[in-house]
N, C-alpha and C. Protein backbone atom coordinates (compact mmCIF):
# COMPACT_ATOMS: atom_id res chain seq x y z
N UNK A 1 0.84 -1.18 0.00
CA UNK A 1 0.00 0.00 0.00
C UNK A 1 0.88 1.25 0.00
N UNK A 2 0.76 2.31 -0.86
CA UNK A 2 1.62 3.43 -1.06
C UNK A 2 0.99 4.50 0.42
N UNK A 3 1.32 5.84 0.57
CA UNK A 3 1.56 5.97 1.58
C UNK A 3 1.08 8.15 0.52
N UNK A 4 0.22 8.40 1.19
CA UNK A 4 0.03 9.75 0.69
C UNK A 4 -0.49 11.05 1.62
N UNK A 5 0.38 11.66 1.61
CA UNK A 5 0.02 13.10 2.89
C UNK A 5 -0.23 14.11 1.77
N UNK A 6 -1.43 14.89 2.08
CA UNK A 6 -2.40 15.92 1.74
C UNK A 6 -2.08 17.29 2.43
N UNK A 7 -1.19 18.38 1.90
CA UNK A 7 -0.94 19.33 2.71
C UNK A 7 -2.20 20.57 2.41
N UNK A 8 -1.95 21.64 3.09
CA UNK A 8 -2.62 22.85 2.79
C UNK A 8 -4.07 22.53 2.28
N UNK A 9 -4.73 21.71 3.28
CA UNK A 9 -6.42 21.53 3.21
C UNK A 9 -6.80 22.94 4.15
N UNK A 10 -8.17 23.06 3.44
CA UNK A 10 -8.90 24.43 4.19
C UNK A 10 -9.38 23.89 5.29
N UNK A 11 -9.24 24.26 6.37
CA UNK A 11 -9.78 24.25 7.73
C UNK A 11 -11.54 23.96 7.84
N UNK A 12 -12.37 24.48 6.99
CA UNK A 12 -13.79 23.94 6.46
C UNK A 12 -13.69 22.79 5.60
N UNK A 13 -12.79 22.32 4.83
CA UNK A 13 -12.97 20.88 4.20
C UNK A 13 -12.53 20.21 5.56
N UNK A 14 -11.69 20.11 5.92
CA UNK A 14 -11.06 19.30 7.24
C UNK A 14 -12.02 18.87 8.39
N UNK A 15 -12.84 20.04 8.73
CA UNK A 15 -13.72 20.22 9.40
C UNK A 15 -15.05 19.07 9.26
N UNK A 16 -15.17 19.19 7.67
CA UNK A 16 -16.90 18.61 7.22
C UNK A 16 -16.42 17.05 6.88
N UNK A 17 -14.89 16.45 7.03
CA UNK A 17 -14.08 15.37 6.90
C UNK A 17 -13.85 14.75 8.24
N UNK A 18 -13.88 15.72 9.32
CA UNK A 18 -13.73 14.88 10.38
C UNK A 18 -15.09 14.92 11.03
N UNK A 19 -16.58 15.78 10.62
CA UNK A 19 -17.72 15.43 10.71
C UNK A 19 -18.29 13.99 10.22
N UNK A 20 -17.81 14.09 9.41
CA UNK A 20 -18.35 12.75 8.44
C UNK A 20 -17.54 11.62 8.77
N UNK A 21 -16.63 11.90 8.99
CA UNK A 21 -16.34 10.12 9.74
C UNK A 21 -16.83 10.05 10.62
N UNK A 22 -16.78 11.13 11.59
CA UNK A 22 -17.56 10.72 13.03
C UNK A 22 -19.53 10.00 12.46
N UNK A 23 -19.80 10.80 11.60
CA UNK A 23 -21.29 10.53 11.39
C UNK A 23 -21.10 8.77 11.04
N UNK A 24 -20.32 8.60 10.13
CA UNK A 24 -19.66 6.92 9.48
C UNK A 24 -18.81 6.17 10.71
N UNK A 25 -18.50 6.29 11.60
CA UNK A 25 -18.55 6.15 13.06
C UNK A 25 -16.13 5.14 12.35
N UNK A 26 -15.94 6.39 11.75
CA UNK A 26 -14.70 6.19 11.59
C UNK A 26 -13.55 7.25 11.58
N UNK A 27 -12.48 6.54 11.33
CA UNK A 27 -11.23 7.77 11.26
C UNK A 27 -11.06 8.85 10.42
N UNK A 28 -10.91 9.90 10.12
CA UNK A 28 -10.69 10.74 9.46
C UNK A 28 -9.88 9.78 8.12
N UNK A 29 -8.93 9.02 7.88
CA UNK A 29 -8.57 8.86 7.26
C UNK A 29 -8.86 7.68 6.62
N UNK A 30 -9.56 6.87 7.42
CA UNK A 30 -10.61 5.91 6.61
C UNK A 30 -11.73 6.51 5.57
N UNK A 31 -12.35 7.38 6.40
CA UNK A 31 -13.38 8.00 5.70
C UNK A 31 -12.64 8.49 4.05
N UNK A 32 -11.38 9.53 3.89
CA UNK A 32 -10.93 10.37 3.13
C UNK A 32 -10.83 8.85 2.23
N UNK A 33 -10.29 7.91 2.42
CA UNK A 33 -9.97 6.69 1.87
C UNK A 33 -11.19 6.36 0.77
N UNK A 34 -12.42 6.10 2.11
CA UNK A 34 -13.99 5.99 1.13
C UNK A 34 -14.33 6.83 0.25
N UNK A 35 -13.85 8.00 0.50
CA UNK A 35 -14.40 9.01 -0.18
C UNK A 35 -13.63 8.71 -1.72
N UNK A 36 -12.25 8.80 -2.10
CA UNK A 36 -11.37 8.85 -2.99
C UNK A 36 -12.11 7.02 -3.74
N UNK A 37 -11.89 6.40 -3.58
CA UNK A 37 -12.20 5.16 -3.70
C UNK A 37 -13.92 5.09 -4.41
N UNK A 38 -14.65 5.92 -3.85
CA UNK A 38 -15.93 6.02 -4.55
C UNK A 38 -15.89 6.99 -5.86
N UNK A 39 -14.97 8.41 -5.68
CA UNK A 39 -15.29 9.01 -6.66
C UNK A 39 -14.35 8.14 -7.63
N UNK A 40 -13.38 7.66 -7.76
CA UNK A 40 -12.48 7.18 -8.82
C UNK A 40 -13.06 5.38 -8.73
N UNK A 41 -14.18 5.21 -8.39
CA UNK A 41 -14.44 3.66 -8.95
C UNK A 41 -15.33 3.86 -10.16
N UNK A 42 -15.47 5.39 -10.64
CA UNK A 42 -16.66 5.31 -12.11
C UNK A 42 -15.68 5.20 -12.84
N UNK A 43 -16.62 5.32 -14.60
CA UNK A 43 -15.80 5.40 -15.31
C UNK A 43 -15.37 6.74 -15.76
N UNK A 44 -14.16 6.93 -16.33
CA UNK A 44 -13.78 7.96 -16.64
C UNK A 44 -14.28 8.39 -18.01
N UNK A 45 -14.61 10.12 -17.88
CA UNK A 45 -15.42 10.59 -18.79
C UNK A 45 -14.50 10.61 -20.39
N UNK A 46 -15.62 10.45 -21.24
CA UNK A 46 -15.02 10.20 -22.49
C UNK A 46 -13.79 11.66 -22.80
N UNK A 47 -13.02 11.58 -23.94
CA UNK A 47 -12.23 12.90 -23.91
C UNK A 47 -13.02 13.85 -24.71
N UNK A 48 -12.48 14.87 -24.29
CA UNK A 48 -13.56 16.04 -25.15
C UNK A 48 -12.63 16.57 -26.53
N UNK A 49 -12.04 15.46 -27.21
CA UNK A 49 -11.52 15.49 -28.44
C UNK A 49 -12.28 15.98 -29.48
N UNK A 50 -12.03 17.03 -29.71
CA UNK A 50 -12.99 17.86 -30.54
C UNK A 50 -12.88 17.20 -32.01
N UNK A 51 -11.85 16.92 -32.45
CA UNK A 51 -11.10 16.39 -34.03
C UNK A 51 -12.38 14.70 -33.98
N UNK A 52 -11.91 13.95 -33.08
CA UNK A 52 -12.73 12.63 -32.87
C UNK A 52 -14.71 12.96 -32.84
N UNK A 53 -14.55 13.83 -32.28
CA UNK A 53 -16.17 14.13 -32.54
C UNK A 53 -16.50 14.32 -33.71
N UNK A 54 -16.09 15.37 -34.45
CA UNK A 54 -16.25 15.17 -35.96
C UNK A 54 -16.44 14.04 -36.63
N UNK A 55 -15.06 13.78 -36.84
CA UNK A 55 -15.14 12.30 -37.32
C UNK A 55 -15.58 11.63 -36.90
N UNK A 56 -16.42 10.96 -35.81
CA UNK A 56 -17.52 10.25 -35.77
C UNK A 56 -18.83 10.57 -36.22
N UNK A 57 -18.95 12.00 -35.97
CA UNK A 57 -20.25 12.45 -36.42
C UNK A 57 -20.47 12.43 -38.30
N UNK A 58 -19.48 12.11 -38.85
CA UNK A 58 -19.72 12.06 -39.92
C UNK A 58 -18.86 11.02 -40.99
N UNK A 59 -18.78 10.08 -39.56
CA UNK A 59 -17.81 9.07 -40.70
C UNK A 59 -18.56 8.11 -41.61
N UNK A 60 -19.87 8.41 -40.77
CA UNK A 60 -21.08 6.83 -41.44
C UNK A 60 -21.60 7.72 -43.09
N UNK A 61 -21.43 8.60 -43.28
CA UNK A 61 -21.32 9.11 -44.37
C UNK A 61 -20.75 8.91 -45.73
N UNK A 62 -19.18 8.50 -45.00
CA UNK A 62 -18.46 8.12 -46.23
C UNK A 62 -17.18 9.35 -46.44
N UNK A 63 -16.14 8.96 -46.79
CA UNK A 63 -15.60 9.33 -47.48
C UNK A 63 -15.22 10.12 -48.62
N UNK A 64 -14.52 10.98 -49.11
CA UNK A 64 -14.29 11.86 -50.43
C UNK A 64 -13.51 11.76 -50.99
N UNK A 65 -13.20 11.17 -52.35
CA UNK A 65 -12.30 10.94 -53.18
C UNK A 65 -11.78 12.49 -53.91
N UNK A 66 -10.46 13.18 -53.78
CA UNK A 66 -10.38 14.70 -53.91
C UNK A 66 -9.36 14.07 -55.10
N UNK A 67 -9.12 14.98 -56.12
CA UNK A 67 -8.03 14.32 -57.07
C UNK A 67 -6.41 15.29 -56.54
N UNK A 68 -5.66 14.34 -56.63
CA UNK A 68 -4.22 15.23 -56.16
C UNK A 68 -4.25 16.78 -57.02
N UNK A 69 -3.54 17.76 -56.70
CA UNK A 69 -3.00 18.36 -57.50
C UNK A 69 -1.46 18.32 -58.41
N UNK A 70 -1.64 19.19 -59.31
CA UNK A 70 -0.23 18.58 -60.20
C UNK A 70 0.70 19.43 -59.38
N UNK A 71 2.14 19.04 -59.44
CA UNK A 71 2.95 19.77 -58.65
C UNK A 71 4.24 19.98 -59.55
N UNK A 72 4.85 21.28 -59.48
CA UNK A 72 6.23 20.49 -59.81
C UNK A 72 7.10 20.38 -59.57
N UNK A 73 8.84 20.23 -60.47
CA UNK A 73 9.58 19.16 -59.14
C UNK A 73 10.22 20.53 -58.89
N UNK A 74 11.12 20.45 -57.78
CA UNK A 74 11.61 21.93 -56.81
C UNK A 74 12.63 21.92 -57.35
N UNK A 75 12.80 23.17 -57.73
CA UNK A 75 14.68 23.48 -58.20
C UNK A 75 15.55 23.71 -56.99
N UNK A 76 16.85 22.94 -57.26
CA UNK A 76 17.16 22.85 -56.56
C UNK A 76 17.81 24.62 -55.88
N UNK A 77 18.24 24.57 -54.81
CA UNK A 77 18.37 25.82 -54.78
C UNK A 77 20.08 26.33 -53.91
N UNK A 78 21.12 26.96 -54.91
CA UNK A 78 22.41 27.10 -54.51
C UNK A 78 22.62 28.29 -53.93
N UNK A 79 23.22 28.10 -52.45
CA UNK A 79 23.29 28.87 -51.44
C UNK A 79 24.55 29.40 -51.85
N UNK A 80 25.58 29.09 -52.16
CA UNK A 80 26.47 29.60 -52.88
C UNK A 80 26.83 31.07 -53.25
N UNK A 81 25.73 31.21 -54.04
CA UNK A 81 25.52 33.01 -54.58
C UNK A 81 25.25 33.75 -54.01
């Protein structure tokens, strides 16, 4: 089991933390334990990948075939001069 100290808590969170264990008829640090343990047993929210939303929202659509453009080849270029 790893080992974690919580500095610079507000004196009102601390407060409504050592209420609530007493109400849960436990330790301050059991309780903080329950607490962490409940919020991180959901699942984690999807990402708010803006690029992936798109593309889902419009992948059942299909595809676009675009034709290349012509290009041409690069001269080379002498630093020389």
């Amino acid at each position: 089991m790893a080992v974690m100290t919580i500095r610079n808590i507000d004196n009102t969170i601390k407060n409504r933390l050592r209420v609530r264990a007493a109400m849960h008829g436990r330790s301050m640090e059991d309780e903080a334990r329950d607490i962490l343990r409940s919020a991180l047993s959901t699942e984690l929210p999807q990402s708010r990948n803006l690029g992936r939303k798109i593309h889902r929202r419009f992948a059942k659509l299909g595809g676009v075939d675009l034709p290349l453009a012509t290009r041409e080849a690069i001269r080379p270029v002498d630093f020389a001069e």
